[in-house]
Protein backbone atom coordinates (compact mmCIF):
# COMPACT_ATOMS: atom_id res chain seq x y z
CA UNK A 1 -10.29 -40.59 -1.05
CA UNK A 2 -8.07 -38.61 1.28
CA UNK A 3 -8.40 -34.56 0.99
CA UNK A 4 -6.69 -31.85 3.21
CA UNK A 5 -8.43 -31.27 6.01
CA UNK A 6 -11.33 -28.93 6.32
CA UNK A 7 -12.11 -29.86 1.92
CA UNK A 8 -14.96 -32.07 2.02
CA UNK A 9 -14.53 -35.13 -0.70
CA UNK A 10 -17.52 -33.64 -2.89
CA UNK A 11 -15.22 -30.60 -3.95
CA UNK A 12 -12.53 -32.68 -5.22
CA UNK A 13 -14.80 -34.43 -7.51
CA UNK A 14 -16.65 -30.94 -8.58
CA UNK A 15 -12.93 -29.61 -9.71
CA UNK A 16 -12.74 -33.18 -11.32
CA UNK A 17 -15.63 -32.73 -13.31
CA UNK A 18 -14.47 -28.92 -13.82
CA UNK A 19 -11.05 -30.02 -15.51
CA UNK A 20 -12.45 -32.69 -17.37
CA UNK A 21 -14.84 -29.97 -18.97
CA UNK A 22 -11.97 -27.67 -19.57
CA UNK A 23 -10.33 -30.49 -21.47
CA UNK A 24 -13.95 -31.63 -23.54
CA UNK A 25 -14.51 -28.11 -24.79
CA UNK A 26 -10.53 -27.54 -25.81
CA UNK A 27 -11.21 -30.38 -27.86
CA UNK A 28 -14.44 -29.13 -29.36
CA UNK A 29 -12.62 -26.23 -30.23
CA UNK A 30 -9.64 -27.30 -31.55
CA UNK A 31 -7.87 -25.03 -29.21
CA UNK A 32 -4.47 -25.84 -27.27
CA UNK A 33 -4.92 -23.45 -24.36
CA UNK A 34 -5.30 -22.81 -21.17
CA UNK A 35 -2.90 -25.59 -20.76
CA UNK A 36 -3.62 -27.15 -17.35
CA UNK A 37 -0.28 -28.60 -15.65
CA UNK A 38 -0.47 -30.62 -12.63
CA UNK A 39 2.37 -30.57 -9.64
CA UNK A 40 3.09 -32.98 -7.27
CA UNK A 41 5.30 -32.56 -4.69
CA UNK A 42 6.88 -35.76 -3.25
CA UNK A 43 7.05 -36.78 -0.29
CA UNK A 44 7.18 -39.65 2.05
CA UNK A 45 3.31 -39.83 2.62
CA UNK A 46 2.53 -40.15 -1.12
CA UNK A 47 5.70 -41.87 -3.04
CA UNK A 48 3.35 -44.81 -3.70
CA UNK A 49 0.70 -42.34 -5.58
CA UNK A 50 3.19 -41.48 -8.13
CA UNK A 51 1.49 -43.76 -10.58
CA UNK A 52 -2.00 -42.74 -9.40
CA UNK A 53 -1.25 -38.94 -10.04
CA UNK A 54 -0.23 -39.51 -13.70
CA UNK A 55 -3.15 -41.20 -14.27
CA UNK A 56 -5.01 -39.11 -12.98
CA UNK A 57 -3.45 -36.14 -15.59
CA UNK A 58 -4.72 -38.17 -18.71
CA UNK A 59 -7.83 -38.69 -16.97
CA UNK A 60 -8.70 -34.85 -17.04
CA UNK A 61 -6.74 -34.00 -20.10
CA UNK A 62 -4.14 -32.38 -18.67
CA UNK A 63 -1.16 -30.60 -20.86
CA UNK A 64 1.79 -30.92 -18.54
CA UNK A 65 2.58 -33.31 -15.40
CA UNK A 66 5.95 -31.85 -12.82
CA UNK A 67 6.82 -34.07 -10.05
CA UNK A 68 8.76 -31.43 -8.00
CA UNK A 69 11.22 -31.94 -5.02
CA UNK A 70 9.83 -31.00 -1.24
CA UNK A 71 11.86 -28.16 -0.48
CA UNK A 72 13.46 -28.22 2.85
CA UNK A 73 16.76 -26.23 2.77
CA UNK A 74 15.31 -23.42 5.15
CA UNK A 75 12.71 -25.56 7.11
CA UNK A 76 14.26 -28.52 8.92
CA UNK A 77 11.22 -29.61 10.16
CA UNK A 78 10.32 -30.70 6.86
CA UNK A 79 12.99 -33.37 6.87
CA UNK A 80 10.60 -35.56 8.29
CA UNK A 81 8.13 -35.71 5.41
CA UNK A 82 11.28 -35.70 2.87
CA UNK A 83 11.38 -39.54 1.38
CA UNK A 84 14.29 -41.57 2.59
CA UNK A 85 16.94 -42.69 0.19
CA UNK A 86 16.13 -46.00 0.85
CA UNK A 87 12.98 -45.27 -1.20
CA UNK A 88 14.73 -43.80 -3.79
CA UNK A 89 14.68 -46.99 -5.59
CA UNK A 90 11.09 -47.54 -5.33
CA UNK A 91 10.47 -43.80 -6.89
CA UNK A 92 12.32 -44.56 -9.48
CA UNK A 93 10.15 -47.48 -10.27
CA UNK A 94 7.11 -45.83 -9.89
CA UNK A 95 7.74 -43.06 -12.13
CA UNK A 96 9.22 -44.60 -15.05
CA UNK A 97 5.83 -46.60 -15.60
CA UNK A 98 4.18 -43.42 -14.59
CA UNK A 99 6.54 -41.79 -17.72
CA UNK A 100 5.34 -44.20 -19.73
CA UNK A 101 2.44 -43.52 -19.61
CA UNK A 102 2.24 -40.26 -19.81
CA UNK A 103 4.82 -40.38 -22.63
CA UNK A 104 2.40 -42.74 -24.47
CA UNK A 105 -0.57 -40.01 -24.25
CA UNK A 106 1.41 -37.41 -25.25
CA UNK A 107 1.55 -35.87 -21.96
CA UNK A 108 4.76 -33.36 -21.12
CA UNK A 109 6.59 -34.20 -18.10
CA UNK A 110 9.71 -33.39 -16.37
CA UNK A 111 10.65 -37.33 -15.13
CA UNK A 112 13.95 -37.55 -16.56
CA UNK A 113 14.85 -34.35 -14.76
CA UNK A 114 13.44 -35.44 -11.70
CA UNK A 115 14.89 -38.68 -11.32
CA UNK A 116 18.19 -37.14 -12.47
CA UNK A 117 17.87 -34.67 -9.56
CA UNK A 118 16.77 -37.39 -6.90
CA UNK A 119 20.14 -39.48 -7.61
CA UNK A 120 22.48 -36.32 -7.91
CA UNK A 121 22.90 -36.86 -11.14
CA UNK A 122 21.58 -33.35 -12.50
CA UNK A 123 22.90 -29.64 -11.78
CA UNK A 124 20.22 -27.01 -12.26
CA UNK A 125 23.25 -24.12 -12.54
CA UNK A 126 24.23 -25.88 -15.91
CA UNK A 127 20.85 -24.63 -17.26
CA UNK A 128 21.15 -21.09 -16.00
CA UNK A 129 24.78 -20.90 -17.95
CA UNK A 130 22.30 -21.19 -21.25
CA UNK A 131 19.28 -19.54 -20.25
CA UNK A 132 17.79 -16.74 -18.58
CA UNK A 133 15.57 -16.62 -16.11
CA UNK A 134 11.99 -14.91 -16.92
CA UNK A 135 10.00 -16.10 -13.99
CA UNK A 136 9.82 -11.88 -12.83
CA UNK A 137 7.12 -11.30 -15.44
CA UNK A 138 5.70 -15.12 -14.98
CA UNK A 139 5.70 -16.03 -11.53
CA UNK A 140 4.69 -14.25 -7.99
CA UNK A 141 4.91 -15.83 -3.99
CA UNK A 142 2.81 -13.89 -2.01
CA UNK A 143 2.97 -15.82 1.96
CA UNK A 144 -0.49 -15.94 3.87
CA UNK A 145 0.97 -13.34 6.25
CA UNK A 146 1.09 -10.63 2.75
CA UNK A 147 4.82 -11.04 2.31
CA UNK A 148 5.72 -10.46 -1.60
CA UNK A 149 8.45 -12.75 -3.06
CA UNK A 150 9.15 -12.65 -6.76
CA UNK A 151 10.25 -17.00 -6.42
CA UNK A 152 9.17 -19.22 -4.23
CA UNK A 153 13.34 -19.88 -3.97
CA UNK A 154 13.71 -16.19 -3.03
CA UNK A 155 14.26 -15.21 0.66
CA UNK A 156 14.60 -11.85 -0.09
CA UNK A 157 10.81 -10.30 -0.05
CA UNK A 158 10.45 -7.51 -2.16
CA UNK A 159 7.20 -5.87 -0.68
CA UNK A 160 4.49 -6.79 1.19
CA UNK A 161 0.25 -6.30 0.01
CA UNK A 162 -0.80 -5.25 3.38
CA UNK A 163 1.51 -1.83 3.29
CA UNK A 164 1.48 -1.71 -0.64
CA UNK A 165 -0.50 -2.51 -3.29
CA UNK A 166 0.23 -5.30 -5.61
CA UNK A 167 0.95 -3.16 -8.56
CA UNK A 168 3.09 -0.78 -6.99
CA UNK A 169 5.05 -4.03 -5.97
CA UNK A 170 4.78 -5.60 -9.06
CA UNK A 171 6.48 -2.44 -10.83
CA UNK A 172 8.77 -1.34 -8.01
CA UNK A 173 12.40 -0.29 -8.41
CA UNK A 174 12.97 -3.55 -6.00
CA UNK A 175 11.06 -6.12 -8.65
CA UNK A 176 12.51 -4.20 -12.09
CA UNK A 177 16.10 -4.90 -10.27
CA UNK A 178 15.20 -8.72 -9.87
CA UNK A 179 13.69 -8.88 -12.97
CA UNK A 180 17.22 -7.17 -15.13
CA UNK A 181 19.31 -9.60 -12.87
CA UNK A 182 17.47 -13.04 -13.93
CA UNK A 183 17.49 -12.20 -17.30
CA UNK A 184 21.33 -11.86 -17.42
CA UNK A 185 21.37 -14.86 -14.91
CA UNK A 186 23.16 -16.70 -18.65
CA UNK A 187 25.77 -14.11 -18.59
CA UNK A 188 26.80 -13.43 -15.14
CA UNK A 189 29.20 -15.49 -12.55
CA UNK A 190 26.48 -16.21 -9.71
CA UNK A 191 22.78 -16.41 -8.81
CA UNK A 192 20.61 -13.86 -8.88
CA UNK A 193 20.31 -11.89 -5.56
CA UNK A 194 18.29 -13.04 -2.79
CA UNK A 195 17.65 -16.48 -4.77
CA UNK A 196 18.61 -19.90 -4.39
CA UNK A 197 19.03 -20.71 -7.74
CA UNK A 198 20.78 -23.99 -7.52
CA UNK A 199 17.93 -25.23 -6.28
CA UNK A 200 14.86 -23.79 -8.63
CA UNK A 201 11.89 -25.04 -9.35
CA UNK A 202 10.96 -22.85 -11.83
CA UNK A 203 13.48 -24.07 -14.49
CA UNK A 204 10.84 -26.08 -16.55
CA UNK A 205 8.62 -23.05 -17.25
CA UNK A 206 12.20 -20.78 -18.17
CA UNK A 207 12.65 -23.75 -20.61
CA UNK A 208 9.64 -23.51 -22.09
CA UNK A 209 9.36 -19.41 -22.18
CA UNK A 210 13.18 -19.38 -23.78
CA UNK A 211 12.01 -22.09 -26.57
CA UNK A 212 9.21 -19.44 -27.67
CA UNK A 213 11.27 -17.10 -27.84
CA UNK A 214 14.17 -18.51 -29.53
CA UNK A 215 12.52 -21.12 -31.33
CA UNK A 216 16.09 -21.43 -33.82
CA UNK A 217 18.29 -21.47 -30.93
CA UNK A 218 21.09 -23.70 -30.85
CA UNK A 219 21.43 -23.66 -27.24
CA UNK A 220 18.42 -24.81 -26.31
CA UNK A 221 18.37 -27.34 -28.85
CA UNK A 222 21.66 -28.90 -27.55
CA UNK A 223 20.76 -28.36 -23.93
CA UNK A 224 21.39 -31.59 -22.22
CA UNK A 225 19.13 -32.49 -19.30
């Protein structure tokens, strides 16, 4: 077992035991939430985990699996840990058995779109022409140093918890702005401001937030992925 540096082994397997709990009592229940959705991020040092991560998920009764793309755009020194295309073929393997898996447990997952992604294949901007954008009232990036982004594809920060408080922030002039901008995101020509849209991670949760709310919509139910 291989933690981060500084987490001692034992408090991996007490969060273990913690999910697995979660799930045992949702069951009891007969209740559907919290949801718990795992994230992976892939890169080079754990493309042959892919498999192990998934089945980990049913393990601890989780809702949703993401397999997300390591985002170096504005940090070249992540290149290094970015896989190699020559592995691209080997990802591929791994996570179709891993999405058939967690297809066969009933397990959301966002495979299709990753794979789609890895082999530039799949434009996110096509899904922003059909939906909006809520992630203002779902999502906040706050960086170790205080900085306040409302995305973790902003660059743009829009306060920071060390001058300001969090709810001043979170209901600032600056945030409202962001937050009228990714909602018309659908409507407009270009990205919202400050945002690297083309390149969000955030879409899956939009996806999900837009269903709810437009259960009967005909764009989302023809949106191809």
């Amino acid at each position: 077992m291989k933690t981060h540096p500084g987490i001692k082994e034992n408090t991996f397997e007490t969060l273990k035991k913690n999910l697995i709990y979660l799930a045992e009592r949702k069951t009891a229940l007969n209740i559907n939430t919290p949801e718990l959705t795992l994230v992976m991020v892939v890169i080079d040092r754990n493309m042959e985990d892919l498999m192990n991560f998934a089945e980990f998920a049913v393990e601890i009764g989780a809702d949703n699996v993401e397999y997300i793309h390591l985002r170096y755009k504005y940090n070249s020194d992540l290149l290094e840990i970015a896989p190699a295309k020559d592995h691209f073929p080997m990802i591929k393997n791994e996570l179709l058995k891993a999405k058939s898996l967690l297809n066969s447990k009933g397990l959301n997952n966002n495979i299709d779109i990753f794979l789609s992604q890895l082999l530039e294949n799949h434009n996110i901007t096509e899904i922003y022409k059909k939906i909006s954008c809520y992630v203002g009232w779902l999502y906040v990036y706050v960086q170790a140093n205080g900085t306040v982004y409302p995305c973790c594809h902003s660059y743009v920060p829009l306060g920071d918890i060390n001058k300001t408080s969090m709810e001043q922030i979170w209901n600032s002039t600056a945030y409202q702005k962001f937050r009228k901008q990714a909602l018309a995101i659908n409507r407009s020509k270009g990205f919202v401001d400050g945002c690297n849209c083309a390149e969000c991670q955030n879409y899956l949760a939009n996806m999900r937030v837009h269903k709810m709310l437009h259960p009967l919509n005909a764009l989302y139910k023809n949106l191809k992925l």
